[in-house]
C-alpha atoms as a PDB file:
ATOM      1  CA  UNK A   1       9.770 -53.594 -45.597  1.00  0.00           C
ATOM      2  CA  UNK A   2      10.258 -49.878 -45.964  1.00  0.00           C
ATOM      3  CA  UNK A   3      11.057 -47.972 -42.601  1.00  0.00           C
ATOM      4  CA  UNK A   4       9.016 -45.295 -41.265  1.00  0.00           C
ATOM      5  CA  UNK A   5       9.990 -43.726 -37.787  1.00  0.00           C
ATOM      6  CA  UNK A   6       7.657 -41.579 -36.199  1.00  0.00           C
ATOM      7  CA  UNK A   7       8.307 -39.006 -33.387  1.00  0.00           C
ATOM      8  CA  UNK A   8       5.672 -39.258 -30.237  1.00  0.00           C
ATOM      9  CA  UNK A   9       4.505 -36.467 -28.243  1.00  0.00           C
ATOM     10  CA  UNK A  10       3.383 -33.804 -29.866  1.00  0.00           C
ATOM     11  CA  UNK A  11       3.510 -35.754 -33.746  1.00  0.00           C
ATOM     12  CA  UNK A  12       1.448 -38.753 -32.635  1.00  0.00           C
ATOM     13  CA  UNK A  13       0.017 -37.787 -29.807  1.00  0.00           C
ATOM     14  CA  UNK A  14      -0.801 -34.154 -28.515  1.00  0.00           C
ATOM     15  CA  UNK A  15       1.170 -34.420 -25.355  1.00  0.00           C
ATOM     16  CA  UNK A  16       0.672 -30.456 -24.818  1.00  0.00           C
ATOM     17  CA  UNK A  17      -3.162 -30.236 -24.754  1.00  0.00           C
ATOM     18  CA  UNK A  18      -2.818 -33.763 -22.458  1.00  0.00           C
ATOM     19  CA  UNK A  19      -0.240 -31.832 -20.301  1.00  0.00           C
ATOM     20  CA  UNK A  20      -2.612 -28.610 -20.370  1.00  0.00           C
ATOM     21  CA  UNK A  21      -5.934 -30.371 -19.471  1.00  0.00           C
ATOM     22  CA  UNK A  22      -3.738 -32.345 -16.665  1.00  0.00           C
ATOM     23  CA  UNK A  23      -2.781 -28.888 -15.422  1.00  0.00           C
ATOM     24  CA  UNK A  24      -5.877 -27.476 -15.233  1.00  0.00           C
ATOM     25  CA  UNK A  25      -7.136 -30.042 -12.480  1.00  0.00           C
ATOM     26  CA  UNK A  26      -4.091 -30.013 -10.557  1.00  0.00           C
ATOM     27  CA  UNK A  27      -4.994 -26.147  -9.879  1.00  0.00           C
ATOM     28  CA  UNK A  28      -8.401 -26.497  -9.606  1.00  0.00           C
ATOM     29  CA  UNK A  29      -7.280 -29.299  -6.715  1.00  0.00           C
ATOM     30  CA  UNK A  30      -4.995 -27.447  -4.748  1.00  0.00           C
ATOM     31  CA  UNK A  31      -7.040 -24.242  -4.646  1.00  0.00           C
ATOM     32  CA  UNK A  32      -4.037 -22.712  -7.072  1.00  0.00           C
ATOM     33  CA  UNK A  33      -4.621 -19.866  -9.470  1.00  0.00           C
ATOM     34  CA  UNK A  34      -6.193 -20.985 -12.916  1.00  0.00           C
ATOM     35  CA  UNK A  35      -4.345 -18.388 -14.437  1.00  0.00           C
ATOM     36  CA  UNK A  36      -1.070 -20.335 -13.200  1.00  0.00           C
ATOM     37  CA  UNK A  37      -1.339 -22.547 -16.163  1.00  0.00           C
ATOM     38  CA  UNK A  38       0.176 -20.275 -19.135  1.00  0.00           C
ATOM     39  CA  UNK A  39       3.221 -20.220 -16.521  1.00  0.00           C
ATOM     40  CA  UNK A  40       3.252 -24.004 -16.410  1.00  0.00           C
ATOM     41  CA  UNK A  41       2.985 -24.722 -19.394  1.00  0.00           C
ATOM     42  CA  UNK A  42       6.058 -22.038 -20.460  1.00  0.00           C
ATOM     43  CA  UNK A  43       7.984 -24.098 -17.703  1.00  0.00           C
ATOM     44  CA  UNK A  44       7.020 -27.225 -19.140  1.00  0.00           C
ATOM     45  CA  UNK A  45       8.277 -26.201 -22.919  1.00  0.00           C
ATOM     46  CA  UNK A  46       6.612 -29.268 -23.768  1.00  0.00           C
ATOM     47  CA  UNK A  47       8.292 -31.193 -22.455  1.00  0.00           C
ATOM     48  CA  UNK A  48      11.724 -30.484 -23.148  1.00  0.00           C
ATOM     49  CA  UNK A  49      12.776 -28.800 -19.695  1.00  0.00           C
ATOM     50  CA  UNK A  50      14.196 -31.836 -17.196  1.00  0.00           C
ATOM     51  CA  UNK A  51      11.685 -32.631 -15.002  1.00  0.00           C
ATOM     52  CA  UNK A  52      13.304 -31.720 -12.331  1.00  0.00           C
ATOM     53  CA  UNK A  53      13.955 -28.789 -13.139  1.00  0.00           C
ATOM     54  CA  UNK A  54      10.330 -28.251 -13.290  1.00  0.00           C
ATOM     55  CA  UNK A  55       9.696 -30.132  -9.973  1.00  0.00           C
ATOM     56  CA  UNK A  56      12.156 -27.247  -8.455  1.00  0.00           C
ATOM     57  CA  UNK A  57      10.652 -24.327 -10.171  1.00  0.00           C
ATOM     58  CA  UNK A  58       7.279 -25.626  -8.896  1.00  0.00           C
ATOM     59  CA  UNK A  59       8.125 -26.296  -5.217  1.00  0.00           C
ATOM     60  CA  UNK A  60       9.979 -22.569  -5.388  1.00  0.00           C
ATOM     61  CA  UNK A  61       5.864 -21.076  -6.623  1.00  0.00           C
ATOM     62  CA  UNK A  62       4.553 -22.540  -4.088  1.00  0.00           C
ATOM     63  CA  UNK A  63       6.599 -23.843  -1.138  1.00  0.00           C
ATOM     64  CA  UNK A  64       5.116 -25.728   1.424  1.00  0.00           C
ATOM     65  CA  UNK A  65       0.965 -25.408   0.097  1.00  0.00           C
ATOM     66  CA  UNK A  66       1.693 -28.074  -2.232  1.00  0.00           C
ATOM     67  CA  UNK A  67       2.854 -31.797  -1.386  1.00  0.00           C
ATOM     68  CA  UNK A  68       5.727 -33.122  -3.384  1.00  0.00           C
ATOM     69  CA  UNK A  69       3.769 -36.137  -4.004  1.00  0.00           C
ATOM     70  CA  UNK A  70       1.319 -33.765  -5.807  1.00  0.00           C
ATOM     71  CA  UNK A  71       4.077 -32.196  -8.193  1.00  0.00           C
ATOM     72  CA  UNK A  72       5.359 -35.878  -8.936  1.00  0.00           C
ATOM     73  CA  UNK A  73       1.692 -37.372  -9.881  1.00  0.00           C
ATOM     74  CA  UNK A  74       1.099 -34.403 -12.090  1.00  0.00           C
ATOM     75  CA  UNK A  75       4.990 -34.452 -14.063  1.00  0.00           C
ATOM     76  CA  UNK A  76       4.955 -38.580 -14.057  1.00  0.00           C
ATOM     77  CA  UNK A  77       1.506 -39.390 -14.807  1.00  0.00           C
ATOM     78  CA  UNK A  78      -0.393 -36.258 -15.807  1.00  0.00           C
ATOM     79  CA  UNK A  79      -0.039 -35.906 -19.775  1.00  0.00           C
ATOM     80  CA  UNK A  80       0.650 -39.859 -19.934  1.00  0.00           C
ATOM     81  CA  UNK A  81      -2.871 -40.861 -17.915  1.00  0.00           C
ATOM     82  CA  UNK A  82      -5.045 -38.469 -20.084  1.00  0.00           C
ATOM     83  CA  UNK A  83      -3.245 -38.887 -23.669  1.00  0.00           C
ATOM     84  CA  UNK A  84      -5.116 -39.756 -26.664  1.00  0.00           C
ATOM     85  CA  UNK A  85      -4.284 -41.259 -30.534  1.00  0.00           C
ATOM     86  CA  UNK A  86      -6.595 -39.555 -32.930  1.00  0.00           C
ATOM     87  CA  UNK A  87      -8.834 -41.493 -35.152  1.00  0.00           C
ATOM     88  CA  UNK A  88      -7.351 -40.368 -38.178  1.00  0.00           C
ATOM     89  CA  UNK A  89      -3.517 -41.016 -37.074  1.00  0.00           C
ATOM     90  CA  UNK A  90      -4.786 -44.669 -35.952  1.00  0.00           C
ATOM     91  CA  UNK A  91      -6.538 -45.025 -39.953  1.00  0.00           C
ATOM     92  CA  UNK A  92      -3.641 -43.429 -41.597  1.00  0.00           C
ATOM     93  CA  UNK A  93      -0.828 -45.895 -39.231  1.00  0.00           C
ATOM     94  CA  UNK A  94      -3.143 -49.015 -40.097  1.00  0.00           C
ATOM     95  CA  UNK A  95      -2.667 -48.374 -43.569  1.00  0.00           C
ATOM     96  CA  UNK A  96       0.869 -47.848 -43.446  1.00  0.00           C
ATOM     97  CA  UNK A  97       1.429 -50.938 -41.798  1.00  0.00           C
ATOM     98  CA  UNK A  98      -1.562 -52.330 -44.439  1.00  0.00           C
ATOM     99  CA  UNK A  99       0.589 -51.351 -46.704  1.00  0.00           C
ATOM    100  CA  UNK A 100       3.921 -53.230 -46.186  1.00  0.00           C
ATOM    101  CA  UNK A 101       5.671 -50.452 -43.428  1.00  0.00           C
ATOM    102  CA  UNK A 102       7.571 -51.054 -40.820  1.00  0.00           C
ATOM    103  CA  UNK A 103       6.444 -48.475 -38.347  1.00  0.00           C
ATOM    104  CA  UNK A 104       8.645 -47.589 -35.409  1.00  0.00           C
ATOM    105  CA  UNK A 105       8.522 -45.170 -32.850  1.00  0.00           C
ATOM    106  CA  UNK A 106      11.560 -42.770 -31.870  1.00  0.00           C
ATOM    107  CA  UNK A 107      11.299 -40.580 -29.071  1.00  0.00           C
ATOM    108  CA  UNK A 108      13.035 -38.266 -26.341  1.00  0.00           C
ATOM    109  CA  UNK A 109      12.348 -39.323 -22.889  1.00  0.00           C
ATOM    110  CA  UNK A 110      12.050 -41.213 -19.637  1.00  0.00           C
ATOM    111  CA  UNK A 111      11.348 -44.988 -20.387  1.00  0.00           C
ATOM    112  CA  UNK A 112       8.618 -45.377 -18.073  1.00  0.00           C
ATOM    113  CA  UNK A 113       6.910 -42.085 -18.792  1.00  0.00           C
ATOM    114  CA  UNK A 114       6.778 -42.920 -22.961  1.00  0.00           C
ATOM    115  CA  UNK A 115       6.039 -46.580 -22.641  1.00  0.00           C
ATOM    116  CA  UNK A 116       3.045 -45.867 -20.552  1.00  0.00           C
ATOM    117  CA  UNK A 117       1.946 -43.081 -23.558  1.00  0.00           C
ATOM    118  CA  UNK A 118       2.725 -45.956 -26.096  1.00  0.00           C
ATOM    119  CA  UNK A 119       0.526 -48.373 -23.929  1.00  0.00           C
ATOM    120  CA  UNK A 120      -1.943 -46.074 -22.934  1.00  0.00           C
ATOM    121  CA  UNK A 121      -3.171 -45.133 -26.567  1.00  0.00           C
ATOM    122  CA  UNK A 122      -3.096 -48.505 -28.136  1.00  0.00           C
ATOM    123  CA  UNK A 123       0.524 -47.488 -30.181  1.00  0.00           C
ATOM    124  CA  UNK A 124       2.220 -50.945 -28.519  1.00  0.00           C
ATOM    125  CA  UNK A 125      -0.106 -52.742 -30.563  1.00  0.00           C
ATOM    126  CA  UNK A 126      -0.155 -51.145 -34.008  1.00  0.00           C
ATOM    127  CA  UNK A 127       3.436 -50.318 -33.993  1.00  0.00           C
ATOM    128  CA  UNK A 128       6.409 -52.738 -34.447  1.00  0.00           C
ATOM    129  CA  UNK A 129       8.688 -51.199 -31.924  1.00  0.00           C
ATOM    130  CA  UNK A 130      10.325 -48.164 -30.330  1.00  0.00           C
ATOM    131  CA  UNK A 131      13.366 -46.439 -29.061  1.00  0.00           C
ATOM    132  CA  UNK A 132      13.137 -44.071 -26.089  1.00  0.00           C
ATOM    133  CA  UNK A 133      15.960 -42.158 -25.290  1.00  0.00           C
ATOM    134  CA  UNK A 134      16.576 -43.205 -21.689  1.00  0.00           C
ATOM    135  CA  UNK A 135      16.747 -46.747 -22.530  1.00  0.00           C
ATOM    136  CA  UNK A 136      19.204 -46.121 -26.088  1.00  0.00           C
ATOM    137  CA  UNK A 137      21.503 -43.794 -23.530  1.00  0.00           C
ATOM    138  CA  UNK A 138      21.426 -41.582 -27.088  1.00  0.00           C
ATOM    139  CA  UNK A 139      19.266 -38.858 -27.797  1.00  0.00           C
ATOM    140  CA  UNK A 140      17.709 -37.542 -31.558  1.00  0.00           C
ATOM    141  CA  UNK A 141      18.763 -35.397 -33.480  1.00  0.00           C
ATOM    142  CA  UNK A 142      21.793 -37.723 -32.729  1.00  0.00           C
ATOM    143  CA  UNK A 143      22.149 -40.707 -35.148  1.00  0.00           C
ATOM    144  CA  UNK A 144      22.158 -43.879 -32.388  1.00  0.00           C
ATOM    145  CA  UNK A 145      18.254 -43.433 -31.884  1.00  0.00           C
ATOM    146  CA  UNK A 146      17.615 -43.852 -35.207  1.00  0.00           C
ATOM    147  CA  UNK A 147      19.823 -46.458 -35.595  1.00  0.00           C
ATOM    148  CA  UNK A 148      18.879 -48.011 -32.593  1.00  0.00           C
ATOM    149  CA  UNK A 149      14.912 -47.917 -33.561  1.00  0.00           C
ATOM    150  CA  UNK A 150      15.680 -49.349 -37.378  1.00  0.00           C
ATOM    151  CA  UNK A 151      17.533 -52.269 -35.371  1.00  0.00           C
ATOM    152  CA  UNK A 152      14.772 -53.218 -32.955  1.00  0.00           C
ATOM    153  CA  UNK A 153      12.376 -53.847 -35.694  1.00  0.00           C
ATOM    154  CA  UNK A 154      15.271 -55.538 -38.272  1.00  0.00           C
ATOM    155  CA  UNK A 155      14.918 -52.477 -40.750  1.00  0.00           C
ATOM    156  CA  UNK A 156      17.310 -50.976 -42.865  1.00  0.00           C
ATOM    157  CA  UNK A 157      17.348 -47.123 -42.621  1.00  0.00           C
ATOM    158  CA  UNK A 158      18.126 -47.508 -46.803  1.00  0.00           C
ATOM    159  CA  UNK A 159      14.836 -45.928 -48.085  1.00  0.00           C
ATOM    160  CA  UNK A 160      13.421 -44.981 -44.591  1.00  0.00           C
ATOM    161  CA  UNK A 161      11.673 -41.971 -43.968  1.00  0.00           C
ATOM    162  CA  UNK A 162      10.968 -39.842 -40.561  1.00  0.00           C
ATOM    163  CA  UNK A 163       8.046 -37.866 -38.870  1.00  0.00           C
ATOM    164  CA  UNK A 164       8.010 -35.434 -36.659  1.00  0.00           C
ATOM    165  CA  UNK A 165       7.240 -32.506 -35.141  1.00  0.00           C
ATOM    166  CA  UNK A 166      10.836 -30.748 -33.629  1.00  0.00           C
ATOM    167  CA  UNK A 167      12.727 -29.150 -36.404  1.00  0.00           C
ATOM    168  CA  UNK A 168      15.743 -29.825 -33.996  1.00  0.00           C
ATOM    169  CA  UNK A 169      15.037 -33.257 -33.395  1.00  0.00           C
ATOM    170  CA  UNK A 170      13.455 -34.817 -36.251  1.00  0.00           C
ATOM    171  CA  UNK A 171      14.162 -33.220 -39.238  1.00  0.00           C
ATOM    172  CA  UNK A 172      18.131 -32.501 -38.456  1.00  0.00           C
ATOM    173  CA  UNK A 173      18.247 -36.068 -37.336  1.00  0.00           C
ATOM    174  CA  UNK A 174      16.999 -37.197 -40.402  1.00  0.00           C
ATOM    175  CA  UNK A 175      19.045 -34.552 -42.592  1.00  0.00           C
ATOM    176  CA  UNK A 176      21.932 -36.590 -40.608  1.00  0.00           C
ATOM    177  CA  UNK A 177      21.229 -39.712 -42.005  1.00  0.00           C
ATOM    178  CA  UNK A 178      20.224 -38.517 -45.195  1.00  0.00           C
ATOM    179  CA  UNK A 179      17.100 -39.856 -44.981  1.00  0.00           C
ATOM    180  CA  UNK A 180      13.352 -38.130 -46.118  1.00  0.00           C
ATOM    181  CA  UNK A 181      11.166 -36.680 -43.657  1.00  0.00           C
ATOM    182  CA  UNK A 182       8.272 -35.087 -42.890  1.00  0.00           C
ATOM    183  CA  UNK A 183       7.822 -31.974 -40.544  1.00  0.00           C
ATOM    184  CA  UNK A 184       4.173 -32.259 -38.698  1.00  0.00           C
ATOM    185  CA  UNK A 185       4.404 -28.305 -38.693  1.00  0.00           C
ATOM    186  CA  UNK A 186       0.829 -27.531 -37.191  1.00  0.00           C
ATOM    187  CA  UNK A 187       0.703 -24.625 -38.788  1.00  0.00           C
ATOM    188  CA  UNK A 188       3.865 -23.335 -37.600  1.00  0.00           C
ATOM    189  CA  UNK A 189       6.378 -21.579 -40.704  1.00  0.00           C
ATOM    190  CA  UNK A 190       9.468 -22.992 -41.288  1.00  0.00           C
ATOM    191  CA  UNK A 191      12.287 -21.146 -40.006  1.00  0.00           C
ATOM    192  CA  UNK A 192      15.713 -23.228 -39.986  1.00  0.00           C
ATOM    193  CA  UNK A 193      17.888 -22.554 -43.022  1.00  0.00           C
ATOM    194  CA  UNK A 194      20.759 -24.858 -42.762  1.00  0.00           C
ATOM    195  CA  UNK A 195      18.183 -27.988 -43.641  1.00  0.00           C
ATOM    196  CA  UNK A 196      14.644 -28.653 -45.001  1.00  0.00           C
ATOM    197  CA  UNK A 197      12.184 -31.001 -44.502  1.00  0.00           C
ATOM    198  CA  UNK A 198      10.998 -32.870 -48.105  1.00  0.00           C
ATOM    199  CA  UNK A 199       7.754 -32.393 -46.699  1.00  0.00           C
ATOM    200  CA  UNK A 200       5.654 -30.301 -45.076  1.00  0.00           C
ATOM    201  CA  UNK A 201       2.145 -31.671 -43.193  1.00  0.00           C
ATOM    202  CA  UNK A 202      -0.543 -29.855 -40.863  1.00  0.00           C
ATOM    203  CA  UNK A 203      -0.866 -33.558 -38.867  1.00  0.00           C
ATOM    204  CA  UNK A 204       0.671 -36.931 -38.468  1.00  0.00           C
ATOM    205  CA  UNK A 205      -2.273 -38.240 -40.269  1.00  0.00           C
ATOM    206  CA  UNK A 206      -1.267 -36.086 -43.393  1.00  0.00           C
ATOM    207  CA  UNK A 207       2.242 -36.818 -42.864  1.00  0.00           C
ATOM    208  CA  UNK A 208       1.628 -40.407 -42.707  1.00  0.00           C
ATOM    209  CA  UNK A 209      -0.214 -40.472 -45.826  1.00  0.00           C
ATOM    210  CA  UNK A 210       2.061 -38.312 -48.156  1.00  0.00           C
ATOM    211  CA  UNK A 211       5.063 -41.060 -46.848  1.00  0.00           C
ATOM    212  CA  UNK A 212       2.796 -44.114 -48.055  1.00  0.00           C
ATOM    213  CA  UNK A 213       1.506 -42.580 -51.112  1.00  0.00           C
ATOM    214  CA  UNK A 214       5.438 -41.818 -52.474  1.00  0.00           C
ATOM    215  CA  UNK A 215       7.369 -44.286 -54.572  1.00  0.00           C
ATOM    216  CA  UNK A 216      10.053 -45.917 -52.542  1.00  0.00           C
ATOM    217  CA  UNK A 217      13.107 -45.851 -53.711  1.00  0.00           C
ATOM    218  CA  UNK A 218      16.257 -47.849 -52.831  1.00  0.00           C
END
């Protein structure tokens, strides 16, 4: 079957507006300012700063008026407990799979904290597999992730194709196994010149469907 490796948060899933709505309550809990969440969410970078780097920058704000428990509830289970697969990336991944794909997951990230996304939306049981980063010990754009995730479902990376939404992560990575790809731009431009997508989508869904509706080739 032909490969297709999909990124999570924020290609998938919209870990940022899970993250955001997550934020919201924990300030509306502990009496913080609402206004707090643009600066959380610039700390966050979605995602991509450590988190505890975040815990830190968090307990410096606000120093003894907020538990540490508090700060470790909202950065281990705050975005994971309220995320959501749209209807149309669900319809789009059934018909991939429908169609004779081999769909694996390939994602950046604490084990514990992406499993529970993949469970928590239903992914574990339309995917075939995934590779976290954690778990490989190898992160994208590097090549072992990829590998890794074409080797957990018994897929050859000959043909394969990958989506996602980090021109950094996902589209170099692919460019460095010269394999097609799809950047889930959101509406963003596209402002790397040293490599290029082969396509360019608004939403997984769209992404999902230009891969399927392509000739394979060998």
């Amino acid at each position: 079957m032909p490969l297709l490796m999909l990124d999570l948060d924020n290609t998938l899933v919209d870990r940022d507006a899970a993250f955001r709505d997550a934020t919201a309550g924990f300030l509306t809990e502990h009496a913080l300012p609402e206004s707090d969440i643009e600066w959380l969410m610039s700390i966050d970078a979605s995602g991509y700063t450590p988190r505890q780097a975040v815990a830190q920058a968090m307990t410096d704000r606000y120093g003894a008026s907020l538990p540490e428990s508090a700060i470790r509830i909202l950065l281990d289970h705050g975005a994971a407990d309220r995320i959501v697969l749209p209807e149309p990336t669900r319809d789009a991944l059934a018909d991939a799979i429908a169609d004779g794909w081999s769909c694996t997951i390939v994602t950046n990230g604490r084990t514990v904290q992406q499993e529970a996304k993949i469970r928590n939306t239903g992914l574990d049981k339309l995917v075939h597999g995934w590779a976290i980063s954690e778990e490989v010990g190898h992160k994208k754009p590097g090549p072992e992730i990829f590998k890794a995730a074409a080797s957990a479902v018994g897929a050859s990376l000959q043909g394969a194709w990958v989506i996602g939404d980090s021109p950094q992560a996902d589209i170099a990575g692919a460019n460095g196994l010269d394999v097609r790809s799809v950047w889930v731009s959101g509406g963003r431009p596209w402002t790397e010149a040293a490599y290029r997508p082969t396509h360019v989508a608004n939403d997984a869904a769209s992404a999902i469907r230009y891969v399927i509706g392509t000739p394979t080739r060998g």
